[in-house]
Protein backbone atom coordinates (compact mmCIF):
# COMPACT_ATOMS: atom_id res chain seq x y z
CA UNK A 1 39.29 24.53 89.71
CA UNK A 2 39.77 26.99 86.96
CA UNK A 3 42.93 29.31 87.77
CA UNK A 4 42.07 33.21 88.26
CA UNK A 5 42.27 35.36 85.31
CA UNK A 6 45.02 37.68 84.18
CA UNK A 7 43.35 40.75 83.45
CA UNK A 8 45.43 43.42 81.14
CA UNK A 9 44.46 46.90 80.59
CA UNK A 10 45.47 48.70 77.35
CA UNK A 11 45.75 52.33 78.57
CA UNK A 12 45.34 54.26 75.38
CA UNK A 13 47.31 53.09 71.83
CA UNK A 14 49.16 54.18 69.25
CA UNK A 15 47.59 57.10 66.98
CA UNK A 16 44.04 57.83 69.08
CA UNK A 17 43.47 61.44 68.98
CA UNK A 18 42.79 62.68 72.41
CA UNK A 19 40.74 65.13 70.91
CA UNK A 20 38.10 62.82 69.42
CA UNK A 21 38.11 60.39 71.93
CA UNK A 22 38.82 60.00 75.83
CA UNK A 23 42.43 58.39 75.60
CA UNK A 24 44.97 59.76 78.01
CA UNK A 25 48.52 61.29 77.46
CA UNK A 26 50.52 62.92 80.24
CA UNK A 27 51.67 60.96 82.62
CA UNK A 28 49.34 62.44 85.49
CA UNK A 29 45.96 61.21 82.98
CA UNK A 30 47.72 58.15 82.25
CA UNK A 31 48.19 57.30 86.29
CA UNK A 32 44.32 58.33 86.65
CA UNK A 33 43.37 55.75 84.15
CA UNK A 34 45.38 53.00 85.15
CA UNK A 35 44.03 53.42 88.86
CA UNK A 36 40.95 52.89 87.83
CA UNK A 37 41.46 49.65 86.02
CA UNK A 38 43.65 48.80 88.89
CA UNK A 39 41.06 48.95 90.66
CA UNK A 40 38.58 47.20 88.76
CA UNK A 41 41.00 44.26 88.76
CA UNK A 42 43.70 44.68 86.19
CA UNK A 43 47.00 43.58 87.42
CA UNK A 44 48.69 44.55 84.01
CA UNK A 45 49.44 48.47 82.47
CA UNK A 46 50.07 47.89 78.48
CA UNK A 47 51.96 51.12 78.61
CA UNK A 48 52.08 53.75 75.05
CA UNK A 49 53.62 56.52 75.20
CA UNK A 50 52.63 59.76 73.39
CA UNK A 51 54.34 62.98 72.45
CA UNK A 52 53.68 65.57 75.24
CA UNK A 53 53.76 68.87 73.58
CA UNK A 54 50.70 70.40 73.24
CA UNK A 55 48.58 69.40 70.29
CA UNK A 56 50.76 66.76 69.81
CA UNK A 57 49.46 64.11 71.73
CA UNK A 58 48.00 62.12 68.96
CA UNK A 59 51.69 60.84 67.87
CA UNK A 60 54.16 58.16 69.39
CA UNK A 61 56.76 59.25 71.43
CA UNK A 62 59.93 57.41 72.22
CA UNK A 63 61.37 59.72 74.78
CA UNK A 64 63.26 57.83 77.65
CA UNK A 65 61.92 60.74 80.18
CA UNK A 66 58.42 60.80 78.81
CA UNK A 67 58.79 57.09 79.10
CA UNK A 68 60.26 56.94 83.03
CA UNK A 69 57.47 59.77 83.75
CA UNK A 70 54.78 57.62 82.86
CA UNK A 71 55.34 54.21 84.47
CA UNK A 72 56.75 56.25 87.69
CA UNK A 73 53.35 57.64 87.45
CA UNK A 74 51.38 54.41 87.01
CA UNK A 75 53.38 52.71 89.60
CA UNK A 76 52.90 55.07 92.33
CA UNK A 77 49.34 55.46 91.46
CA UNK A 78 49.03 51.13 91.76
CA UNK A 79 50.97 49.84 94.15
CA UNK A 80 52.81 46.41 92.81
CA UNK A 81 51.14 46.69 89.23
CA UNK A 82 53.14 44.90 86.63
CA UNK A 83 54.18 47.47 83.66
CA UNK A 84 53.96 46.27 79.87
CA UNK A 85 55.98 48.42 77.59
CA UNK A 86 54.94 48.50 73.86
CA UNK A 87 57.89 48.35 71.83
CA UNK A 88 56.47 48.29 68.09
CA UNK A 89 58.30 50.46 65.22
CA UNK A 90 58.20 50.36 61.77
CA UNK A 91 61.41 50.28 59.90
CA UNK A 92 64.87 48.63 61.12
CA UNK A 93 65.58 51.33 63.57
CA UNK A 94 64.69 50.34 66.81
CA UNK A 95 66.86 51.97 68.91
CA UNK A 96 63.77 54.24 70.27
CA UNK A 97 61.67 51.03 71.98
CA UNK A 98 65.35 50.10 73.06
CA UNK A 99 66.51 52.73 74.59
CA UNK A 100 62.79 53.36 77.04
CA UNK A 101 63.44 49.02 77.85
CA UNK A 102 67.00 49.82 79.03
CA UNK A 103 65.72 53.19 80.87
CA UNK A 104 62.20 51.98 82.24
CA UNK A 105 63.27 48.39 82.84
CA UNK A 106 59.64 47.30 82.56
CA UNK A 107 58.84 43.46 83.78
CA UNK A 108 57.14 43.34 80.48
CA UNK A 109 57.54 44.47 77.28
CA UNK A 110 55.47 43.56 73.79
CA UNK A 111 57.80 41.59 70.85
CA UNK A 112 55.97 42.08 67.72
CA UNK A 113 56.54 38.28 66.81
CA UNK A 114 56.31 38.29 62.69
CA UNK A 115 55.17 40.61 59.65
CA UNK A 116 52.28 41.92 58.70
CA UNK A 117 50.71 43.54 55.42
CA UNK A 118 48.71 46.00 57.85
CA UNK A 119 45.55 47.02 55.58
CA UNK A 120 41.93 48.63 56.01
CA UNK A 121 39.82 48.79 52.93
CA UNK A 122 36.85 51.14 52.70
CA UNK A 123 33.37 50.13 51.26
CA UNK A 124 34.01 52.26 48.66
CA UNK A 125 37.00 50.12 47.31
CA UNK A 126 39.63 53.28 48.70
CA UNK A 127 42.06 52.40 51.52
CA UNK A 128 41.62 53.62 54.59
CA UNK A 129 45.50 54.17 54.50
CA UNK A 130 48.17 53.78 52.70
CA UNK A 131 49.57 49.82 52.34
CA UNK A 132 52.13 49.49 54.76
CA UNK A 133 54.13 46.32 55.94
CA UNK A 134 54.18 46.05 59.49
CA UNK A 135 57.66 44.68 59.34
CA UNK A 136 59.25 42.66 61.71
CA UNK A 137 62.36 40.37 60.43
CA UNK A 138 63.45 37.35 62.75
CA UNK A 139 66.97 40.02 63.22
CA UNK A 140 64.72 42.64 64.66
CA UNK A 141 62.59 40.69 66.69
CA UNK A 142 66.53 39.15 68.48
CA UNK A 143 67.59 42.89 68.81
CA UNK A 144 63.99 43.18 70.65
CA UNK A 145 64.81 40.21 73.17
CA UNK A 146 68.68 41.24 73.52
CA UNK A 147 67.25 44.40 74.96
CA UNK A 148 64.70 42.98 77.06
CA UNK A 149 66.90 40.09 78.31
CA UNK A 150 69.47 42.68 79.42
CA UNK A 151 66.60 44.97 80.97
CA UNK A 152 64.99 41.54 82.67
CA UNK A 153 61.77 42.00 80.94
CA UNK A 154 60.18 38.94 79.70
CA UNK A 155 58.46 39.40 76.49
CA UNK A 156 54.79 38.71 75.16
CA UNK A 157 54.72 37.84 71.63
CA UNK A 158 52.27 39.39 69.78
CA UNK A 159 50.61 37.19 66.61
CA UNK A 160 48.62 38.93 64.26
CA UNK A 161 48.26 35.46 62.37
CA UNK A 162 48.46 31.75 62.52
CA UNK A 163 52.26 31.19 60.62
CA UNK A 164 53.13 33.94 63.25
CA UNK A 165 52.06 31.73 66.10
CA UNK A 166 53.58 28.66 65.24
CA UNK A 167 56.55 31.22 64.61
CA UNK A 168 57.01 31.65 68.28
CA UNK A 169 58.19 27.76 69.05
CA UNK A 170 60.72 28.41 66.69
CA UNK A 171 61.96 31.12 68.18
CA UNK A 172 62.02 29.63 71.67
CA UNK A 173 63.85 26.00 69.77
CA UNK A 174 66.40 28.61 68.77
CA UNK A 175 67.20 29.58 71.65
CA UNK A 176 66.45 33.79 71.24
CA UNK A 177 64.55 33.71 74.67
CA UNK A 178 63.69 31.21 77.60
CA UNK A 179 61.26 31.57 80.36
CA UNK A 180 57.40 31.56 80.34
CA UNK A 181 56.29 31.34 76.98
CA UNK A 182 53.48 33.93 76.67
CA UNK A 183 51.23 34.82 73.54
CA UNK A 184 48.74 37.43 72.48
CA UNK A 185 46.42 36.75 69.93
CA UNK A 186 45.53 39.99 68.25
CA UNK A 187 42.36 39.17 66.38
CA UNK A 188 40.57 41.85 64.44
CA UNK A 189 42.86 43.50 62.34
CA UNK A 190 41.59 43.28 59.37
CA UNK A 191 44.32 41.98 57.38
CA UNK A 192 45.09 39.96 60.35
CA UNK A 193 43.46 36.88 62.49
CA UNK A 194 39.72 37.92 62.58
CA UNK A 195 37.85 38.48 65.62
CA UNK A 196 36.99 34.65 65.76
CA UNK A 197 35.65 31.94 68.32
CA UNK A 198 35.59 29.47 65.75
CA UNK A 199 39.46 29.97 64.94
CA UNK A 200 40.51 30.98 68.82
CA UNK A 201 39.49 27.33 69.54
CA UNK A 202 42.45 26.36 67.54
CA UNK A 203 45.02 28.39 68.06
CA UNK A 204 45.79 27.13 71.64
CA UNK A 205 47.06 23.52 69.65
CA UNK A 206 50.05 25.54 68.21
CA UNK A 207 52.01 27.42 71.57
CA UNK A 208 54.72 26.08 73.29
CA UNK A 209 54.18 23.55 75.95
CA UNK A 210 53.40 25.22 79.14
CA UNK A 211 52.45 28.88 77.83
CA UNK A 212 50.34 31.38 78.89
CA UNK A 213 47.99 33.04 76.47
CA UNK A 214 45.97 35.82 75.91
CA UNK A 215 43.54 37.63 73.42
CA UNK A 216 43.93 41.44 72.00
CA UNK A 217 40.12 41.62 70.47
CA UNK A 218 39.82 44.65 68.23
CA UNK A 219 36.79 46.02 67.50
CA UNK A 220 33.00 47.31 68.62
CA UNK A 221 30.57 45.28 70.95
CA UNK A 222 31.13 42.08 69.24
CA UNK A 223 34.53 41.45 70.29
CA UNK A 224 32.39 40.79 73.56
CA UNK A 225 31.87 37.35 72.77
CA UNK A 226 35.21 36.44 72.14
CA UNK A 227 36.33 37.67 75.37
CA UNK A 228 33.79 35.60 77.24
CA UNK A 229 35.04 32.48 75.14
CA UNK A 230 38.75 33.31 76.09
CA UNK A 231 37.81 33.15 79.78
CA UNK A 232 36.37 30.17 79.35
CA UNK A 233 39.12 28.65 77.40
CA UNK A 234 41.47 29.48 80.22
CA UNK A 235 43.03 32.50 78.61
CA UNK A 236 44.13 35.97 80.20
CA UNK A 237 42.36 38.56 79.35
CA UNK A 238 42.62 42.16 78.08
CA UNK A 239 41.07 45.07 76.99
CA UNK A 240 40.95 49.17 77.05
CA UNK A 241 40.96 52.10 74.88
CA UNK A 242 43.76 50.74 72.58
CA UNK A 243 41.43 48.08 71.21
CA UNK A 244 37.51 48.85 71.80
CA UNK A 245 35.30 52.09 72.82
CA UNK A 246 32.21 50.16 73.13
CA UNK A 247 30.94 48.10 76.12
CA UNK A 248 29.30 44.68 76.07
CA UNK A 249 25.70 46.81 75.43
CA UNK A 250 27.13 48.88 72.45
CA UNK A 251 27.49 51.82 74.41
CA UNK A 252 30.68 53.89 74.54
CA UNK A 253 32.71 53.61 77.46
CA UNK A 254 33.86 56.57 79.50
CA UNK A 255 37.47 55.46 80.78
CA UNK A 256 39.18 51.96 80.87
CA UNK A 257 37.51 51.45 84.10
CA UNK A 258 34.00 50.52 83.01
CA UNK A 259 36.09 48.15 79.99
CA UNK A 260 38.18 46.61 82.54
CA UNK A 261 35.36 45.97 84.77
CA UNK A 262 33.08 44.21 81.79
CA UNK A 263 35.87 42.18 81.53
CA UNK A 264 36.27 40.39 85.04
CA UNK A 265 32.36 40.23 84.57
CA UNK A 266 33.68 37.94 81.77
CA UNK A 267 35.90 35.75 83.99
CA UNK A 268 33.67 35.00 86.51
CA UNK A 269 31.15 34.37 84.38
CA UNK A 270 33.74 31.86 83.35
CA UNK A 271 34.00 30.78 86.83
CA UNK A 272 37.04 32.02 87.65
CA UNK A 273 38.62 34.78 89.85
CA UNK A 274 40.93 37.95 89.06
CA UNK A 275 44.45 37.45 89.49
CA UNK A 276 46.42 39.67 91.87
CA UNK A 277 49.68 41.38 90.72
CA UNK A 278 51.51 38.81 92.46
CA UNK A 279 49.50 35.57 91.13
CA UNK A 280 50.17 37.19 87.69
CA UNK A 281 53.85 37.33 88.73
CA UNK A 282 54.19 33.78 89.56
CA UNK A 283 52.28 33.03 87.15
CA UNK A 284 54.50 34.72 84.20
CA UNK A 285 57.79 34.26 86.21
CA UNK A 286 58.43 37.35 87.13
CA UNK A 287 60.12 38.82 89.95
CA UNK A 288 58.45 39.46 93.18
CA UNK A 289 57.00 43.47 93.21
CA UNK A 290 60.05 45.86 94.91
CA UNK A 291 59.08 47.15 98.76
CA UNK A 292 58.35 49.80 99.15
CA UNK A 293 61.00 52.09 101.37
C-alpha cells in the first residue's frame, strides 16, 4: 500500500511583489494563507519572511521579531502544522538565517546543499539579471547545520543539480548531520535541474539509503505533470506561490489553497492519501507537536 503523501505549501518566496501578484507578507496574511492550505491538506508551512514596512514588502527580511511574528501566526492559525524556515543568503554572512533558527526554533529549516550559477536568459540574448553565483561552500552549509542542530531543526537539502545530490551522502558520511535524510529536488531553474520526468526517474538512485524526497517544480501549468509523476514515484509533494501561479488548467490561482488542493488531487490520483502533521512527523523524525495549554 502506497504510504500517504507529504504535502508542503510554499507560502509566498523570495522577491514576489505583492503588488503584482497575490503573495502575502504580514504575518496576519501569511496565517490566512497557510490556513487555507492547511486545510486543503498541507501539513508543511515553507516559511519566507518579508520586510514589513510599507512598500517594502517585495524584499527579504531577516528580522528575528518579524520572523517569531509569523510562525506564531501560522501556528495558531494550524494547530500542530510543522514550520519550514528558509534559510538561503547570498554571501558568507549568514548570521541573519541564524539568528531567526536560534529565535524561531523551527522543526524544519531549508540547507541550500551546493552552488549554483543562478541565470535567466531572455529571447533576446539579454539577461534577465545580472549573473550571480548562488554560493554555498561546504563551510557555510556546516555553519547552516551547527545552527539547526543546536535549534533541533532537521534540515531539507535543497539540490538545484545532480553533483549537488550526490553531494548530500557526502555530507551525511562526514558526519555534518544525522537523522532522516531528506531531499528537495528543485527542478526548473533554468540554469538548474530542468523541470524533468525523464531525469526525476533517476535521481531517486543517488540519496542516501532510507531518505525521504521531494520535488520543488518551478514553473507554469507544465510543472503539473511532474508533480503527478512524483506522487507516483513515492515522493512528497509541494507547491504554492513561491514556485507556480498557474493551476493544472493554465489558469492563475487565487491563493495557495486552490495550488495545494490540485496537488492532493495529484496524490490520490497516485493512490495514495495526505499525510497528517503527525504522520509527516514520524515520518521525518521529528518531535511529537507541543499541547496545547
Amino acid at each position: 500500500m502506497p504510504d500517504n503523501a507529504i504535502l508542503t505549501c510554499s507560502l509566498t518566496g523570495v522577491l514576489t511583489d505583492p503588488a503584482q501578484h497575490p503573495v502575502p507578507v504580514t504575518p496576519a496574511q501569511m496565517a490566512a494563507e497557510a490556513r487555507d492550505a492547511f486545510n486543503a491538506g498541507a501539513s508543511i508551512m515553507h516559511v519566507h519572511l518579508r520586510r514589513q514596512e510599507p512598500g517594502q514588502g517585495h524584499l527579504p527580511s531577516w528580522d528575528p521579531d518579524v520572523a517569531q511574528a509569523v510562525c506564531d501566526a501560522i501556528r495558531a492559525a494550524c494547530p500542530g502544522v510543522i514550520i519550514n524556515l528558509t534559510t538561503g543568503v547570498v554571501g558568507r554572512d549568514v548570521s541573519g538565517p541564524v539568528a531567526c533558527i536560534e529565535r524561531v526554533q523551527p522543526e524544519v529549516a531549508a540547507c541550500n546543499a551546493g552552488s549554483l550559477n543562478y541565470l535567466k536568459i531572455k529571447d533576446n540574448g539579454s539577461w534577465a539579471w545580472p549573473p550571480m553565483v548562488f554560493d554555498n561552500p561546504v563551510s557555510k552549509i556546516e555553519t547552516m547545520l551547527q545552527a539547526m542542530d543546536a535549534a533541533g531543526t532537521h534540515p531539507e537539502f535543497e539540490c538545484f543539480d545532480v553533483g549537488i545530490v550526490r553531494a548530500v551522502g557526502m555530507y551525511l558520511k562526514a558526519g555534518l548531520f544525522k537523522g532522516v535524510p531528506e531531499y528537495n529536488f528543485v527542478m526548473g531553474v533554468a540554469s538548474g535541474m530542468p523541470c524533468d520526468g525523464d531525469l526525476l526517474r533517476l535521481l531517486p538512485r543517488w540519496m542516501a539509503p532510507g531518505a525521504v524526497w521531494q520535488t520543488t517544480l518551478i514553473g507554469r501549468a507544465d510543472v503539473w505533470p511532474v508533480h503527478q509523476l512524483t506522487a507516483e514515484l513515492g515522493g512528497m509533494l509541494r507547491t504554492g506561490l513561491e514556485d507556480t501561479f498557474y493551476l493544472p488548467d493554465g489558469e492563475r490561482a487565487a491563493g495557495n489553497g486552490a495550488l495545494i488542493e490540485a496537488l492532493a488531487d495529484c496524490a490520490r490520483r497516485a493512490g495514495r492519501g495526505i499525510a497528517s502533521p503527525e504522520e509527516a512527523r514520524q515520518r521525518l523524525g521529528l518531535k511529537p507537536a507541543p499541547v496545547a495549554a
